[in-house]
Protein backbone atom coordinates (compact mmCIF):
# COMPACT_ATOMS: atom_id res chain seq x y z
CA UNK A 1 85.46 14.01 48.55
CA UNK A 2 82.11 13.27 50.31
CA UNK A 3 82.03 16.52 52.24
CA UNK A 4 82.26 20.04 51.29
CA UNK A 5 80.36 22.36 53.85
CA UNK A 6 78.63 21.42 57.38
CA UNK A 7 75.76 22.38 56.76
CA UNK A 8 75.45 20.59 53.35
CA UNK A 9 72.29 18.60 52.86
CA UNK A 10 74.87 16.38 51.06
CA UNK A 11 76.72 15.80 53.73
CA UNK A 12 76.82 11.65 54.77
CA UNK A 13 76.74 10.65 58.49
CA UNK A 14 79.88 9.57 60.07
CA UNK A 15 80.14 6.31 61.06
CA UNK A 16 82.02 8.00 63.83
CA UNK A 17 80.63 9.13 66.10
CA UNK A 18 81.91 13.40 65.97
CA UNK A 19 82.62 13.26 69.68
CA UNK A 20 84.83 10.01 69.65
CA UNK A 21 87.46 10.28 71.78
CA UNK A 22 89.89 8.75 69.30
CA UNK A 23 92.79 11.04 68.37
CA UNK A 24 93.68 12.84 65.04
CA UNK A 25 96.38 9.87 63.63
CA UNK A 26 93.26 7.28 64.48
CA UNK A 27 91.01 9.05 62.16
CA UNK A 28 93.41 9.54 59.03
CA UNK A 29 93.99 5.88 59.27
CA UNK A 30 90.07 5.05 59.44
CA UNK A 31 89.31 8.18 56.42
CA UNK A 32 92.13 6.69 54.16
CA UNK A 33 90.39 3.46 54.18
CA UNK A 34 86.52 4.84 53.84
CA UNK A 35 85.64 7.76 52.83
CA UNK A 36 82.56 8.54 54.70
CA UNK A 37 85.18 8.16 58.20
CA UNK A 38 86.52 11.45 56.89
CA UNK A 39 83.60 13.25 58.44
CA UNK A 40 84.71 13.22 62.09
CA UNK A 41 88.08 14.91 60.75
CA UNK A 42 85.87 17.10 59.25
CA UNK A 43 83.34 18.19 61.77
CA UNK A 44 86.51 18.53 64.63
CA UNK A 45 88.03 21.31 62.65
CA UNK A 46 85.43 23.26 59.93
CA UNK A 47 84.74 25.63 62.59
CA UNK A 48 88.08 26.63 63.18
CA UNK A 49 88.92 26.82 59.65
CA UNK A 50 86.10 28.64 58.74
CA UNK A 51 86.78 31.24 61.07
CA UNK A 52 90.71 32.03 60.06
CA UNK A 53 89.11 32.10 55.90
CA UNK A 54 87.08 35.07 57.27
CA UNK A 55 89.69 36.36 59.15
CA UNK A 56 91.90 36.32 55.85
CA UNK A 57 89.54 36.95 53.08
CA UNK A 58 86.77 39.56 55.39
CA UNK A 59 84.42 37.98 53.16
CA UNK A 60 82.05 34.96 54.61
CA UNK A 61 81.29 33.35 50.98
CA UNK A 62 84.57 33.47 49.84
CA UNK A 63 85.62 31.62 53.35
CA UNK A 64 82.99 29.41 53.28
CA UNK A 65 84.27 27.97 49.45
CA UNK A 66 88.21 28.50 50.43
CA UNK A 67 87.70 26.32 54.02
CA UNK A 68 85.53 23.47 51.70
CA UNK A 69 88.31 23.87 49.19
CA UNK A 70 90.99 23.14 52.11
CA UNK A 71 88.81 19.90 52.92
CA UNK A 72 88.80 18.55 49.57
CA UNK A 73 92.45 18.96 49.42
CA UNK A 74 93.43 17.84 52.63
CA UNK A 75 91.27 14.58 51.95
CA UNK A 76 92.94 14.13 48.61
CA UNK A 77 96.31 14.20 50.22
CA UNK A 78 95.88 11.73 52.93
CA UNK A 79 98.46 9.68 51.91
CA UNK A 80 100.54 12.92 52.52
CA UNK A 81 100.17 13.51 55.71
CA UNK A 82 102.65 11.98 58.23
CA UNK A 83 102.59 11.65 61.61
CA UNK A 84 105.13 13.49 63.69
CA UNK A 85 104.24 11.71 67.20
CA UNK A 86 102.80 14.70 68.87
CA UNK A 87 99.60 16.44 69.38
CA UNK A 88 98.70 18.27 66.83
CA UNK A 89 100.08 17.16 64.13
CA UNK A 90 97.30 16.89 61.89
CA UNK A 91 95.82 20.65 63.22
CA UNK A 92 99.47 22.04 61.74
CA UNK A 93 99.04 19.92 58.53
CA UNK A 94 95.65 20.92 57.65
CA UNK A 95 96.40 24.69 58.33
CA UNK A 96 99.01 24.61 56.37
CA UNK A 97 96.96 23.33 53.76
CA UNK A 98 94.27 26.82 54.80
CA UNK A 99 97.38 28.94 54.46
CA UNK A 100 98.68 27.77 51.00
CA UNK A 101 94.64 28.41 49.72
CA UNK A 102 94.47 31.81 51.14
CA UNK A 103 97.89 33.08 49.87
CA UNK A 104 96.22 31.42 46.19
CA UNK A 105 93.44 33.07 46.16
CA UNK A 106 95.27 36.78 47.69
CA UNK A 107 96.89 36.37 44.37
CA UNK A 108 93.84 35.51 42.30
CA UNK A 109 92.22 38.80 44.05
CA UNK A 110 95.59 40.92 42.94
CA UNK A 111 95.61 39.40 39.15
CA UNK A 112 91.94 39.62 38.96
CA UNK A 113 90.09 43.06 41.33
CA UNK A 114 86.91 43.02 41.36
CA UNK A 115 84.77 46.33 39.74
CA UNK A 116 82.96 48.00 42.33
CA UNK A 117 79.95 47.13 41.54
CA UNK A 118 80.82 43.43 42.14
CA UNK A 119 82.09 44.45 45.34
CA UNK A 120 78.15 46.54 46.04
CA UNK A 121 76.84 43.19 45.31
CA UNK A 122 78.78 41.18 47.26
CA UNK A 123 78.10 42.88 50.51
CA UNK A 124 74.47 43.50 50.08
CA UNK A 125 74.47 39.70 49.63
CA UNK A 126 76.29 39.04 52.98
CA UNK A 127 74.87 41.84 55.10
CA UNK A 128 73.58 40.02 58.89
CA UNK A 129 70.54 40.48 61.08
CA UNK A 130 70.35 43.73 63.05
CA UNK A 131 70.04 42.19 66.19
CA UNK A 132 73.93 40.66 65.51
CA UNK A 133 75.05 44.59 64.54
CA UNK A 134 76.86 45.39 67.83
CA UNK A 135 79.08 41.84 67.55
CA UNK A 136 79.64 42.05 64.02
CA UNK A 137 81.01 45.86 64.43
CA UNK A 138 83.08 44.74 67.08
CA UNK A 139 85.01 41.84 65.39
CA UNK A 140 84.97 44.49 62.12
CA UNK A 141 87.13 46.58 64.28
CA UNK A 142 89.24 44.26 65.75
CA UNK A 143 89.74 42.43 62.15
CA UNK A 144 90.67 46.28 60.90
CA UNK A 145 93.51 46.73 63.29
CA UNK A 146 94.89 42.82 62.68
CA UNK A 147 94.67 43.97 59.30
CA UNK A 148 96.79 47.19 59.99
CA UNK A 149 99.82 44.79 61.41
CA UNK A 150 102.82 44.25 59.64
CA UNK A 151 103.46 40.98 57.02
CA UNK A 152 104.83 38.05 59.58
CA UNK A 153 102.55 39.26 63.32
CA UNK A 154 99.57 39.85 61.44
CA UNK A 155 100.13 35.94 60.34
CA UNK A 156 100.63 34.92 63.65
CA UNK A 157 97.95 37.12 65.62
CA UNK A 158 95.46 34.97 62.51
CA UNK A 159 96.62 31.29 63.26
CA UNK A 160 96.47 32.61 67.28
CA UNK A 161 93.20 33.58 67.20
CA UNK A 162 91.65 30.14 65.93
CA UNK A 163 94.19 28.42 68.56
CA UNK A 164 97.05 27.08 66.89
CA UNK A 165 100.37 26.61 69.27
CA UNK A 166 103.37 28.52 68.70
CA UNK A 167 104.83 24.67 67.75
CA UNK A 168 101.41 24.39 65.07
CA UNK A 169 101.78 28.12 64.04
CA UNK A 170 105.63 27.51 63.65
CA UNK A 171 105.28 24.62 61.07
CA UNK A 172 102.57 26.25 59.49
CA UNK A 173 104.50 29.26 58.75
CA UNK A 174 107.85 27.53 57.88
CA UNK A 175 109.69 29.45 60.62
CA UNK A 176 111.24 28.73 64.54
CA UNK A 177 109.30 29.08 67.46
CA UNK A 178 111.82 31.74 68.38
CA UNK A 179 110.41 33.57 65.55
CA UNK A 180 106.68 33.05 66.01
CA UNK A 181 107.19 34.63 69.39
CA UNK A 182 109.17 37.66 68.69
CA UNK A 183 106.46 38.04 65.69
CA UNK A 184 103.78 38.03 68.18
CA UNK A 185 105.61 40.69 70.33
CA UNK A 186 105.69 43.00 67.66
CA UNK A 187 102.12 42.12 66.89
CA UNK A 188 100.82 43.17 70.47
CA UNK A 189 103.52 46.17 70.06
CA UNK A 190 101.77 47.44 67.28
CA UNK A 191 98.29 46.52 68.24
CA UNK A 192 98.66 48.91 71.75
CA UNK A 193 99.67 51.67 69.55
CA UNK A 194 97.16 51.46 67.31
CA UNK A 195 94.88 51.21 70.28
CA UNK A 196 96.04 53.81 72.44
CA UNK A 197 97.63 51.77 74.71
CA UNK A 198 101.31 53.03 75.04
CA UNK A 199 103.46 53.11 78.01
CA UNK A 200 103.97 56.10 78.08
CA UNK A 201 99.75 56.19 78.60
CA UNK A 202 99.66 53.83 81.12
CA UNK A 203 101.69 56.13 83.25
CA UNK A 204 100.07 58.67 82.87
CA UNK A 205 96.33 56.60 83.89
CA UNK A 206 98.05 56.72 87.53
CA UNK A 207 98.81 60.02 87.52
């Protein structure tokens, strides 16, 4: 696997170009038969990745190794992946891939807690700048209440937020679109009471 992180000094240049305009099923053909035209794949969708590992873990190191780890294995099963004949087939394929590693390494976390002082450590070691306090406090509080959500929404409100369909978040999920709905219902449900934001207060704002 020639690429594990953007900004790896590692990294090779792709021999095409990031913003190509050819489709997702045009670049697994080109990556499976070179593996330096894996990088546009790569480059389309780290960012997004990268941001539903934080989401899931709350910790950026552990994201950035569990969204490289997703890349290695999504390149190593190529030959896997088959295309369904509609956009975003490859998206729904590759976060399936990022929700099989995150559920692995929930249960490596379980099996294997780390001491507190490990846990000191590790956020001294990711603390930001001040000047990004405000923004980071923000999406800490948003991430705490997404947190707060029951089992199946909270999965849904996560795949949402990096902008996966109700079709990509269905198939990543294993469930009907039926279901990804109602689960995001209950999601924003739960979310306005745990923000204040019942009907019964929006009434009362006109009173």
């Amino acid at each position: 696997m020639p690429l594990l992180r953007r900004n790896s000094a590692q990294r090779p240049e792709a021999r095409i170009p990031p913003g190509t305009g050819m489709d997702d099923v045009a670049l697994v053909a080109a990556a499976r038969g070179d593996p330096h035209d894996f990088a546009p794949l790569f480059l389309r969708y780290w960012d997004s990745v990268l941001r539903y590992c934080t989401v899931r873990l709350h910790d950026h190191h552990d994201a950035e190794d569990a969204a490289s780890q997703v890349f290695v294995d999504a390149y190593a099963g190529l030959h896997r992946f088959q295309d369904r004949g509609r956009a975003g087939s490859f998206r729904s394929w590759l976060f399936t891939i990022a929700h099989h590693e995150i559920a692995n390494r929930h249960r490596y976390r379980v099996r294997h807690p780390a001491s507190p002082l490990e846990d000191m450590e590790e956020s001294l070691g990711t603390n930001q700048k001040v000047e990004q306090a405000e923004t980071i406090d923000e999406l800490a509080r948003m991430t705490a209440l997404v947190r707060e959500l029951s089992d199946r929404p909270r999965e849904v409100v996560e795949l949402r937020l990096v902008g996966l369909t109700d079709r990509e978040i269905a198939e990543v999920l294993g469930i009907t679109g039926q279901a990804v709905r109602q689960a995001q219902s209950r999601a924003v449900a739960q979310l306005r009471i745990r923000m204040g934001v019942t009907p019964h207060a929006k009434r009362n704002s006109h009173d």
